[in-house]
Protein backbone atom coordinates (compact mmCIF):
# COMPACT_ATOMS: atom_id res chain seq x y z
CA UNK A 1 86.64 -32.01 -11.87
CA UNK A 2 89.24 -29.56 -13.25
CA UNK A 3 89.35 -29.15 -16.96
CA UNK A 4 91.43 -31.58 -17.73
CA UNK A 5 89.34 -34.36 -15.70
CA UNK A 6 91.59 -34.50 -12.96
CA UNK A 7 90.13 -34.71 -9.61
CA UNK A 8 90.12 -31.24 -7.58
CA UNK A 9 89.90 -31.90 -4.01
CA UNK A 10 87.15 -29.98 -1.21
CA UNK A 11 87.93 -27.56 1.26
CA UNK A 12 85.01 -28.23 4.30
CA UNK A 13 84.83 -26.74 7.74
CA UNK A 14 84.41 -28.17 10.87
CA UNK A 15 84.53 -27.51 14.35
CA UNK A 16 86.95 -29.14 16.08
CA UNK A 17 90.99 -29.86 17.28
CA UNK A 18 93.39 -29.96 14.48
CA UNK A 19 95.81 -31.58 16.45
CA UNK A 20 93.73 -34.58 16.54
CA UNK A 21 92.95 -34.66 12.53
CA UNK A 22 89.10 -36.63 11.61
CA UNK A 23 89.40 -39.44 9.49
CA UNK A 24 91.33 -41.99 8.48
CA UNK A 25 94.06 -42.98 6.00
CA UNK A 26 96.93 -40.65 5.50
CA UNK A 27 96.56 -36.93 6.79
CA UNK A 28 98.83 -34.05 7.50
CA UNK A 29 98.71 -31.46 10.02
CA UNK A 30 99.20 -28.11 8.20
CA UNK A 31 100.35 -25.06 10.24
CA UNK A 32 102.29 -21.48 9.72
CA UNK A 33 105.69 -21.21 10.98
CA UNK A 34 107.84 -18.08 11.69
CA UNK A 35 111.51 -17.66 10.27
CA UNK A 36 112.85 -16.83 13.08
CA UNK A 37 112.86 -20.00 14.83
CA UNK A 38 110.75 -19.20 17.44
CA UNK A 39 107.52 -21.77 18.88
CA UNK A 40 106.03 -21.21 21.88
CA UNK A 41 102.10 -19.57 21.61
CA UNK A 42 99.42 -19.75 19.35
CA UNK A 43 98.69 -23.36 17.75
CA UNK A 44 102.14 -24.84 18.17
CA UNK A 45 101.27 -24.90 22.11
CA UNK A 46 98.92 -27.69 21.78
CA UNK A 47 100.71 -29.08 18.56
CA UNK A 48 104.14 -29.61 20.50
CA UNK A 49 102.34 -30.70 23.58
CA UNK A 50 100.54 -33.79 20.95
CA UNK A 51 103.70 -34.50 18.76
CA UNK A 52 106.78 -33.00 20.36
CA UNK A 53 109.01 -34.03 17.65
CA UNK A 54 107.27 -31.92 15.08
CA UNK A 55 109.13 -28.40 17.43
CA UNK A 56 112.29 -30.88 18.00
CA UNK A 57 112.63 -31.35 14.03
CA UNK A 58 111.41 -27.71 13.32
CA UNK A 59 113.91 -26.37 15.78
CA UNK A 60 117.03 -28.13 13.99
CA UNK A 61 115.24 -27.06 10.63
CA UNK A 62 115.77 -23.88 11.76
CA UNK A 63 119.16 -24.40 13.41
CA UNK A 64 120.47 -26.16 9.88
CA UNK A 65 120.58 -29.66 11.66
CA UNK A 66 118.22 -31.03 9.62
CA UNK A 67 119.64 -32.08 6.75
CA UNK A 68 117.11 -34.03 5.50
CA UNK A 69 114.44 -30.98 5.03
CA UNK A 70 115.08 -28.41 2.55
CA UNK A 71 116.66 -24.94 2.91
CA UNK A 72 114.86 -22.91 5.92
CA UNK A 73 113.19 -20.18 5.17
CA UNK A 74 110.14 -18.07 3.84
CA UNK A 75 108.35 -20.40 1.17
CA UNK A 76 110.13 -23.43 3.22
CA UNK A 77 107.78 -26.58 4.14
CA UNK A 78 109.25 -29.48 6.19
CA UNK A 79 107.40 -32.59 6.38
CA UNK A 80 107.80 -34.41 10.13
CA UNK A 81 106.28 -38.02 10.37
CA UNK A 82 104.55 -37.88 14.19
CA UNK A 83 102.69 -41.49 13.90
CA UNK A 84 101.57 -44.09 10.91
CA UNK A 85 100.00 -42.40 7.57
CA UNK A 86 100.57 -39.03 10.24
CA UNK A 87 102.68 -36.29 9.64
CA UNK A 88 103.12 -32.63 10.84
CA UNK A 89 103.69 -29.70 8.00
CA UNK A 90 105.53 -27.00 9.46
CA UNK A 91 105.23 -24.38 6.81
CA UNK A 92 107.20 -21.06 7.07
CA UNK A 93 104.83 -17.80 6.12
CA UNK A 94 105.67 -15.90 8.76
CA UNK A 95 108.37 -13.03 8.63
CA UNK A 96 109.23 -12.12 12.36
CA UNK A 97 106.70 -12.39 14.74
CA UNK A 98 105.22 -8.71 15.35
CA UNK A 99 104.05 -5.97 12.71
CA UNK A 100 106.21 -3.75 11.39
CA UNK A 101 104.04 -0.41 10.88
CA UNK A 102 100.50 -1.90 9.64
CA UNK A 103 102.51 -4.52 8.09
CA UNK A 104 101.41 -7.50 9.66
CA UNK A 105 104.21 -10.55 9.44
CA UNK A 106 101.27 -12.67 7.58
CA UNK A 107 103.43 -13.41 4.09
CA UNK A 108 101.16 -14.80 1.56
CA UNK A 109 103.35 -15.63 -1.15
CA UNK A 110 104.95 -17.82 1.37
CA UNK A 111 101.95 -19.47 2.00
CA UNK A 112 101.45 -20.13 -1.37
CA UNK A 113 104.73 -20.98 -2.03
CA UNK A 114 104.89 -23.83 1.08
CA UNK A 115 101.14 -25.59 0.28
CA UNK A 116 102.31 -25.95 -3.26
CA UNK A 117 104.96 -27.78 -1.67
CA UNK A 118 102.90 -29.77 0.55
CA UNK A 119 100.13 -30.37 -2.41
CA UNK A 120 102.65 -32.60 -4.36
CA UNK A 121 103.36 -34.12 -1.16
CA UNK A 122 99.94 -35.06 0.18
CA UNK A 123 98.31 -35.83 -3.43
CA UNK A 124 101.76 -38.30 -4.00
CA UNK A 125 100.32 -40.43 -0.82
CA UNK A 126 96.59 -39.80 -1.02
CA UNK A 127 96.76 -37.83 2.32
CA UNK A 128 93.85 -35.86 3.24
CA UNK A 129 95.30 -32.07 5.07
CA UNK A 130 94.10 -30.59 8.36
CA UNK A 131 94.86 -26.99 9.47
CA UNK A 132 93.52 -24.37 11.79
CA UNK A 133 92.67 -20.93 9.64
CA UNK A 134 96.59 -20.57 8.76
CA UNK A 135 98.31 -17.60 8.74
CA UNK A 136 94.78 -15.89 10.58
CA UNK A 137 96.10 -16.02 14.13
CA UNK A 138 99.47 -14.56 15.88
CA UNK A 139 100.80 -13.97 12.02
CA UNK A 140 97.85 -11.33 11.20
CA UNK A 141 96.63 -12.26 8.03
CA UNK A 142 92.60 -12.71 6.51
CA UNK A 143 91.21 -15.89 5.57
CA UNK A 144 89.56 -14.36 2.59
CA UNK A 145 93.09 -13.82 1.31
CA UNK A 146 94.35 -17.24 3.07
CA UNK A 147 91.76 -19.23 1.95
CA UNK A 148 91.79 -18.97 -1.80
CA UNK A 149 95.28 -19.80 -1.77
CA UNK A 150 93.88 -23.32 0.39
CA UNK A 151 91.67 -23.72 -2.96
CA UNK A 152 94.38 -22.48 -5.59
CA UNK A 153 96.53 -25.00 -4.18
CA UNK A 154 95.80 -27.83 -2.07
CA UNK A 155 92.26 -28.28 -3.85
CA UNK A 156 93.54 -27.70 -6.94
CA UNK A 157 95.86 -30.22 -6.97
CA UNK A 158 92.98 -32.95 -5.92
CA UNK A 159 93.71 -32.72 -2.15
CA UNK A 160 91.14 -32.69 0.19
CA UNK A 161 91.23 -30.34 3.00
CA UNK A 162 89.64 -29.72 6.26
CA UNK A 163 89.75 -26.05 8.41
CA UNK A 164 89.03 -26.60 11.91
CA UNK A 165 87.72 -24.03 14.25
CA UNK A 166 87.84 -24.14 18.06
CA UNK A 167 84.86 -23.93 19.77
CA UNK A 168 83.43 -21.39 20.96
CA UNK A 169 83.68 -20.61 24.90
CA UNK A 170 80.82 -20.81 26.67
């Protein structure tokens, strides 16, 4: 419970295919976006293959087709309904797609900036959220800086949220 008896909401880890969230009752599938339009490796592969309009929708988003999402851009989250009580959140944190120097295109504030977004969202229904370690893969940034901003967010706001890692080849 937060301080003022509100409900704050549990980050737990499983192992596991995000695509494919556990549970029941409403849930959204949290990822990182670029914003440059591009979606083609990393997590969207298997995302688009399960719920191709969640790159259809993101692509207009992008294109300015969308007029139903707000503005694209860094900070930007767009909400894409894929089945019943299911949606996708494509969030944009993601400047470019390569490092510039050690600069890796991981932007955090963006991150921060888009979950806020989707924590009204998802605590408005009652949805639980499901991501892979955002922001950790192809966009270069640390889960110990990703995942208090999970907590600062998302948890704080009472939503519960659940981090799935692949796993491991054998």
């Amino acid at each position: 419970m937060s301080e003022a008896g509100e409900r704050t909401g549990v980050v737990r880890y499983i192992v596991g295919d995000a695509t494919a969230p556990a549970g029941d009752g409403p849930r959204v599938i949290a990822h990182v976006c670029n914003d440059v339009g591009a979606w083609g490796r990393g997590f969207v592969v298997p995302l688009g293959r399960r719920y191709p309009v969640a790159r259809e929708r993101f692509r207009d988003w992008y294109a300015g087709r969308d007029v139903a999402a707000p503005p694209f851009g860094l900070g930007g989250a767009q909400l894409v309904p894929v089945g019943p009580q299911l949606w996708v959140a494509n969030l944009v944190g993601q400047h470019k797609l390569k490092a510039v120097g050690r600069v890796p295109p991981v932007r955090y504030e963006a991150i921060r900036e888009a979950l806020t977004r989707l924590a009204g969202f998802a605590a408005e229904r009652g949805a639980t959220v499901h991501m892979p370690r955002i922001g950790c893969g192809l966009a270069g940034g640390t889960w110990e800086r990703v995942g208090p901003i999970v907590e600062a967010t998302l948890a704080a706001a009472g939503v519960d949220v659940t981090v799935y890692d692949l796993p491991r080849a054998s």
